[in-house]
C-alpha atoms as a PDB file:
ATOM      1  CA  UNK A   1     180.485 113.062 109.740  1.00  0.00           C
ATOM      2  CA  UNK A   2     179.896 114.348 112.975  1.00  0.00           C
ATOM      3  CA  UNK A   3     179.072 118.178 114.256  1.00  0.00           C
ATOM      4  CA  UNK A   4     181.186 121.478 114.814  1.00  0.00           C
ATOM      5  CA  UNK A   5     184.609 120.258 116.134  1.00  0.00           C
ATOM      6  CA  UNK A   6     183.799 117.067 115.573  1.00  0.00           C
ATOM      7  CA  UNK A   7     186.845 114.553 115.019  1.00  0.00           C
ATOM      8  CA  UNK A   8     185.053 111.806 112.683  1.00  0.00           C
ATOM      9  CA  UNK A   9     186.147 112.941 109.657  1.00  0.00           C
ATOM     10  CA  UNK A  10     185.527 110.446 106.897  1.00  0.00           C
ATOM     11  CA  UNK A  11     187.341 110.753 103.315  1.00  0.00           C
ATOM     12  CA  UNK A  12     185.768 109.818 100.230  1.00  0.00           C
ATOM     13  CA  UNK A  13     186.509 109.862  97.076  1.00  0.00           C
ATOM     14  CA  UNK A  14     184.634 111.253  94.322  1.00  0.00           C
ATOM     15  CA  UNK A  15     184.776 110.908  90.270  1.00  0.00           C
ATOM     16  CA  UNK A  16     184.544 114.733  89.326  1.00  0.00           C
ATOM     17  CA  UNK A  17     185.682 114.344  85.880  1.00  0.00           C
ATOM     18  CA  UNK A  18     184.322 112.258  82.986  1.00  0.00           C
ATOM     19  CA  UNK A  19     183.299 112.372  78.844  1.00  0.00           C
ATOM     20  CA  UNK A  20     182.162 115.026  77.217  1.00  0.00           C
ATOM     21  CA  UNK A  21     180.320 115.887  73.882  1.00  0.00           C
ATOM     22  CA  UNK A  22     180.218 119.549  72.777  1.00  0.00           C
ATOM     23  CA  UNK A  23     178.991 120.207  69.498  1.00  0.00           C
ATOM     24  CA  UNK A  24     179.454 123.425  67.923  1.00  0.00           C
ATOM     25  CA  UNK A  25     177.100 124.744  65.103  1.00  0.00           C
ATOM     26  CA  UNK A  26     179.748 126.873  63.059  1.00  0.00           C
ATOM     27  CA  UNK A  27     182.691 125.814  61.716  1.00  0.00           C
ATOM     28  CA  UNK A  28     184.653 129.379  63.139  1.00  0.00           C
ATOM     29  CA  UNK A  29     183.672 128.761  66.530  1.00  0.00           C
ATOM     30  CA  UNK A  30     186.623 127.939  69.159  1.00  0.00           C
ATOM     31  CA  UNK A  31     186.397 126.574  72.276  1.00  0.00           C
ATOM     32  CA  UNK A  32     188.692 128.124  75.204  1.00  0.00           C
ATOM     33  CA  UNK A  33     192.252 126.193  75.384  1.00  0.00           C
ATOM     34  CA  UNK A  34     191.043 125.010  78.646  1.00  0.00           C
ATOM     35  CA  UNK A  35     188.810 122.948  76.862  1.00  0.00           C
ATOM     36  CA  UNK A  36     190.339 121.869  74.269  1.00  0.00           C
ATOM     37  CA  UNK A  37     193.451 121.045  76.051  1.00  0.00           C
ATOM     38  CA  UNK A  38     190.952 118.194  77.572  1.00  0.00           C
ATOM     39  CA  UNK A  39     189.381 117.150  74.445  1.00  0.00           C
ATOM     40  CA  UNK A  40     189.609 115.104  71.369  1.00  0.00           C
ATOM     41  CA  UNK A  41     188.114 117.466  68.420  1.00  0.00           C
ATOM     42  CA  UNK A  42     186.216 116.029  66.325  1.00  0.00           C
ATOM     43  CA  UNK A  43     185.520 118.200  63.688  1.00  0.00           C
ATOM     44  CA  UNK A  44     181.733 117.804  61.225  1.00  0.00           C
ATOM     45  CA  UNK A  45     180.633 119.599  58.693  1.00  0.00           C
ATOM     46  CA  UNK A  46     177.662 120.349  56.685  1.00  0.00           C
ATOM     47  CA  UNK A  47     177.249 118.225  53.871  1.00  0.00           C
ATOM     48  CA  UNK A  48     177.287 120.469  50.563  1.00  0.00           C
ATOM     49  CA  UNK A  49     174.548 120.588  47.879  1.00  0.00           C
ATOM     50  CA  UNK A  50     176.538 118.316  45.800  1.00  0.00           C
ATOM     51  CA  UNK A  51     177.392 115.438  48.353  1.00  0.00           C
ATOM     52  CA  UNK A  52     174.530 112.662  48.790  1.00  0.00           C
ATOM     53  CA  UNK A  53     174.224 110.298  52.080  1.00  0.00           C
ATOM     54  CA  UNK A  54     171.912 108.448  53.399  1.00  0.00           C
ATOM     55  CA  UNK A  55     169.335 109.348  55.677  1.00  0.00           C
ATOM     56  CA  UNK A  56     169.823 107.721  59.280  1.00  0.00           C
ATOM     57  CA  UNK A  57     167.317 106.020  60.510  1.00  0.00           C
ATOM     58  CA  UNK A  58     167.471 104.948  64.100  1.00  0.00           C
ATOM     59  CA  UNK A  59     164.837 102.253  63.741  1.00  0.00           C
ATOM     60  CA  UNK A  60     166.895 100.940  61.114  1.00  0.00           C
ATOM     61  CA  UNK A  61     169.772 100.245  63.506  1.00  0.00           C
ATOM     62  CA  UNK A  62     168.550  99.256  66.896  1.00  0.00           C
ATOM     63  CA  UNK A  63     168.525  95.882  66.531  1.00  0.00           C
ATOM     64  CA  UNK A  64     172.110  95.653  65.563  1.00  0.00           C
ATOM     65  CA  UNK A  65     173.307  98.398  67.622  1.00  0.00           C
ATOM     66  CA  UNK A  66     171.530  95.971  70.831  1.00  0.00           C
ATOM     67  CA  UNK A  67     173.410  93.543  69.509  1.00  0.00           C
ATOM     68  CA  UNK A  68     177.029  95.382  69.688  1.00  0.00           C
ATOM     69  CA  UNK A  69     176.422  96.813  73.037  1.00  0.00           C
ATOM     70  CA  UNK A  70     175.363  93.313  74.993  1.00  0.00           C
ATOM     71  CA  UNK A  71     178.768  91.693  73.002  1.00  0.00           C
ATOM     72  CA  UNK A  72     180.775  95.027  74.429  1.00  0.00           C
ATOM     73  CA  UNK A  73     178.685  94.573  77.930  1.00  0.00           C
ATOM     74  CA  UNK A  74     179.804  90.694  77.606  1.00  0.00           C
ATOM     75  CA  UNK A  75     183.396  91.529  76.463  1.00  0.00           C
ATOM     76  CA  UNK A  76     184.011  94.456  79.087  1.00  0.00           C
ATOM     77  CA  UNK A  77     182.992  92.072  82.082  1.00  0.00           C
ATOM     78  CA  UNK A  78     185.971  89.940  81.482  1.00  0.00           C
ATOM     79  CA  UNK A  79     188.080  92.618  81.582  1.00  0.00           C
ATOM     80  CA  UNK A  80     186.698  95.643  83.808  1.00  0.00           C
ATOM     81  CA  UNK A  81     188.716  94.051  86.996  1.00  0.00           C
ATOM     82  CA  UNK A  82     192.515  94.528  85.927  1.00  0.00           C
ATOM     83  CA  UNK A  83     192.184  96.970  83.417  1.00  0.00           C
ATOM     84  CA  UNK A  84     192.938  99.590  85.885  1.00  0.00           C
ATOM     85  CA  UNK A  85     195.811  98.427  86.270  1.00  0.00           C
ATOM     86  CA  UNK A  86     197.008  98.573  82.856  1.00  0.00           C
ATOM     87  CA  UNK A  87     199.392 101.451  81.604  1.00  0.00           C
ATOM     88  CA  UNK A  88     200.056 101.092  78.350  1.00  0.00           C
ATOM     89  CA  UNK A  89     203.164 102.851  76.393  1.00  0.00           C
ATOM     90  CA  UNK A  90     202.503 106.598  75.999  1.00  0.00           C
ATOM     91  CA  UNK A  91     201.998 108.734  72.629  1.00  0.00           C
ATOM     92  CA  UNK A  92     204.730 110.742  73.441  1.00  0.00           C
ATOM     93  CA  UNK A  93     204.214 113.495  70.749  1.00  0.00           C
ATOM     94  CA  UNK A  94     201.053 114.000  72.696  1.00  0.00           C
ATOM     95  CA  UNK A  95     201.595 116.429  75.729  1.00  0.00           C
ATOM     96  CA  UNK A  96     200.509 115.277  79.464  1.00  0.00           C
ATOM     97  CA  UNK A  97     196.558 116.356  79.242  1.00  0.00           C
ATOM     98  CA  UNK A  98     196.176 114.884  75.590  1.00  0.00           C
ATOM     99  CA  UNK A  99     197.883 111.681  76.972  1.00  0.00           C
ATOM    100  CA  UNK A 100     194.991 111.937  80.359  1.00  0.00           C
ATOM    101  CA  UNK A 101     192.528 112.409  77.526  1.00  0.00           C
ATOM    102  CA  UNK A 102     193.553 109.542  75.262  1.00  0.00           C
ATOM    103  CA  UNK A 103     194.861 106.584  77.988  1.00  0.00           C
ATOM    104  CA  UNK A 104     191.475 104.686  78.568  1.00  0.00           C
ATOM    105  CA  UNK A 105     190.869 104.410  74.715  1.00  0.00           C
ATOM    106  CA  UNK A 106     194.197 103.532  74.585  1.00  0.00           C
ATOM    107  CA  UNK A 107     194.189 100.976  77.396  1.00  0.00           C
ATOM    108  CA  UNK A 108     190.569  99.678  75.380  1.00  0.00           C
ATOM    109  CA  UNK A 109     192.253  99.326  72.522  1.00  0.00           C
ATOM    110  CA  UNK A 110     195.746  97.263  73.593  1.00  0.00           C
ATOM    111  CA  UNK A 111     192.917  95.043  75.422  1.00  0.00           C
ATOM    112  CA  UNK A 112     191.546  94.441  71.936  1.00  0.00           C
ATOM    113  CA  UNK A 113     194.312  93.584  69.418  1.00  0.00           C
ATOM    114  CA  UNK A 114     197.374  94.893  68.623  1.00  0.00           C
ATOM    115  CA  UNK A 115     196.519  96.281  65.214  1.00  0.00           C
ATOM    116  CA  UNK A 116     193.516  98.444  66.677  1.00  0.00           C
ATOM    117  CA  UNK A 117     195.901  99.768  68.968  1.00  0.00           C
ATOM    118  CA  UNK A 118     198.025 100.948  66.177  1.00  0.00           C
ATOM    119  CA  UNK A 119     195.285 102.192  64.097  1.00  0.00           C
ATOM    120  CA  UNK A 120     194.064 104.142  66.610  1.00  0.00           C
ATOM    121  CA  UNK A 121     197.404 106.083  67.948  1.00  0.00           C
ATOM    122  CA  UNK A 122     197.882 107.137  64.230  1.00  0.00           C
ATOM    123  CA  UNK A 123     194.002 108.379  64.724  1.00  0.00           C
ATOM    124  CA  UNK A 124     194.987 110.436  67.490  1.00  0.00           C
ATOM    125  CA  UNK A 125     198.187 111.833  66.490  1.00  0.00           C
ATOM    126  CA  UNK A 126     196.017 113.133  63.585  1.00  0.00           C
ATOM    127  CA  UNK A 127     192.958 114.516  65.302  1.00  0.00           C
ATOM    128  CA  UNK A 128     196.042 116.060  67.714  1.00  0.00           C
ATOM    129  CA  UNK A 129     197.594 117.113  64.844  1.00  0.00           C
ATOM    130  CA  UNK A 130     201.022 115.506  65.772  1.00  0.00           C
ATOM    131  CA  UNK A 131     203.491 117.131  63.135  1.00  0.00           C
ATOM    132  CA  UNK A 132     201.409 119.714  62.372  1.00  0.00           C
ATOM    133  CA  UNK A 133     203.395 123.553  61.516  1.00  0.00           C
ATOM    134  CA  UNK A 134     202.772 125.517  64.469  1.00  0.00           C
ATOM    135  CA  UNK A 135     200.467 127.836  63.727  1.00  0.00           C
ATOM    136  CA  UNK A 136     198.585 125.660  61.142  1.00  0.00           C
ATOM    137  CA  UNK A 137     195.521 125.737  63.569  1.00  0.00           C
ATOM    138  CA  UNK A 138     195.122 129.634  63.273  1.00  0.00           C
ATOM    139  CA  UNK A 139     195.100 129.519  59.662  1.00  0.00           C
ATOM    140  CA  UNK A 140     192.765 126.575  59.356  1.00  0.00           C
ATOM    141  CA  UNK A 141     189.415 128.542  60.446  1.00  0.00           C
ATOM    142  CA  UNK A 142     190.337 131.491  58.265  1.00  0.00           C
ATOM    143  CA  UNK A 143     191.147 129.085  55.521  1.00  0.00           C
ATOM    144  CA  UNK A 144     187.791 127.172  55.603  1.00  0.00           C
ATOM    145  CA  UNK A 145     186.727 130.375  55.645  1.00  0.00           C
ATOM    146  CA  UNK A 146     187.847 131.940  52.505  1.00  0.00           C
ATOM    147  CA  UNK A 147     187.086 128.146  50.550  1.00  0.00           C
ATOM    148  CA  UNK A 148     183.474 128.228  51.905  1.00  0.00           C
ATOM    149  CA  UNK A 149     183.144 131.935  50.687  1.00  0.00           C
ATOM    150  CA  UNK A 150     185.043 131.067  47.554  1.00  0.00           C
ATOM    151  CA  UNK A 151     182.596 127.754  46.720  1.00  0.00           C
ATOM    152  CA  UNK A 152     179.538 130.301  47.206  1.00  0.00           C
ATOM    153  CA  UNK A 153     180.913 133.324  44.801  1.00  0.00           C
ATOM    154  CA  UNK A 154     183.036 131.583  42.089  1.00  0.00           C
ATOM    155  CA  UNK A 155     186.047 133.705  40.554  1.00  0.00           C
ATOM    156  CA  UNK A 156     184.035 133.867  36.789  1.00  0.00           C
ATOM    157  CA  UNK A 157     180.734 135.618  38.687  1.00  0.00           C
ATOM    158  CA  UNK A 158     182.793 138.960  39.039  1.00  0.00           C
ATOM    159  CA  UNK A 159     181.142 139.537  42.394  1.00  0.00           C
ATOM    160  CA  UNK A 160     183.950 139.433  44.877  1.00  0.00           C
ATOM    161  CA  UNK A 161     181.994 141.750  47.228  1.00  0.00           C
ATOM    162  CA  UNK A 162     181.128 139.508  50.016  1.00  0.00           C
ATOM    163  CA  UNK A 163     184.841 137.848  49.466  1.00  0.00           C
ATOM    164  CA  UNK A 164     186.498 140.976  50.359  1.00  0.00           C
ATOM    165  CA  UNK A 165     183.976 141.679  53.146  1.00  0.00           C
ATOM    166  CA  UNK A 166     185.101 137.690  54.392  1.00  0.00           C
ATOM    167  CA  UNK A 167     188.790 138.803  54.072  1.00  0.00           C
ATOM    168  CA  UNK A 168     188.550 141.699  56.456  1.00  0.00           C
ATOM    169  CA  UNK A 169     186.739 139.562  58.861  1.00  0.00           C
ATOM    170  CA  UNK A 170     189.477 137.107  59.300  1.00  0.00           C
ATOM    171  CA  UNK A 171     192.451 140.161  59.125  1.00  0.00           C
ATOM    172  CA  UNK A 172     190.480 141.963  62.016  1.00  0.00           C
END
């Protein structure tokens, strides 16, 4: 680029944009629509008292997860040159920044086989929540709410202190 008043103007272009992970501690946090307008959800929980998994152990996995990524590095190669120039069918339940969000696993999956395609579009219509009432998503938080609250203070204890104190929380 040259100086003040310069005429050698040279456009570029940049890639601004590009995956995200945002975790969020409690289960009643929201992120702003602007965010989640760009964003799959994907929504974790912490495991109850009652539920048993196993421990994760990275050492455990590396070998196999070295393997998976030079067989992805292998399998991407033959395909990273005209897969930009695939447009595959759209979810059209999905509206147009879900759809941005979605099309390159999309586009990954069509490249793989048919049937992951299909499992995954049924994936995202659910974590979209295709079909869903409207207004479902409000009640959801204050719902997991009142369950959590219910699990810790069961009807037969008598104590429905904190419940009631959980119910004006979500009303306010």
């Amino acid at each position: 680029m040259g100086g003040e008043g310069s005429r050698d103007i040279q456009v570029k272009d940049f890639v601004v944009g590009g995956p995200k992970a945002i975790a969020l501690v409690s289960s009643i946090a929201t992120l702003p629509d602007t965010v989640t307008d760009r964003a799959i959800e994907v929504h974790i929980y912490r495991k109850t008292r009652k539920e048993k998994v196993e421990r994760f152990r990275t050492r455990r996995v590396r070998p196999e997860a070295a393997l998976l990524k030079k067989v992805i590095e292998v399998w991407a190669s033959g395909v990273v040159k005209d897969i930009a120039f695939d447009e595959p069918q759209p979810i059209e339940e999905l509206h147009d920044r879900a759809w941005d969000v979605v099309e390159p696993l999309v586009t990954l999956a069509a490249r793989i086989s048919p049937e992951f395609e299909a499992r995954l579009r049924d994936a995202l219509k659910s974590a979209f929540q295709v079909g869903a009432e409207s207004g479902a998503e409000e009640d959801t938080i204050a719902t997991k709410l009142l369950t959590d609250i219910r699990e810790v203070f069961p009807a037969n204890t008598g104590d429905y202190t904190l419940f009631r104190f959980g119910f004006r929380i979500i009303l306010q």
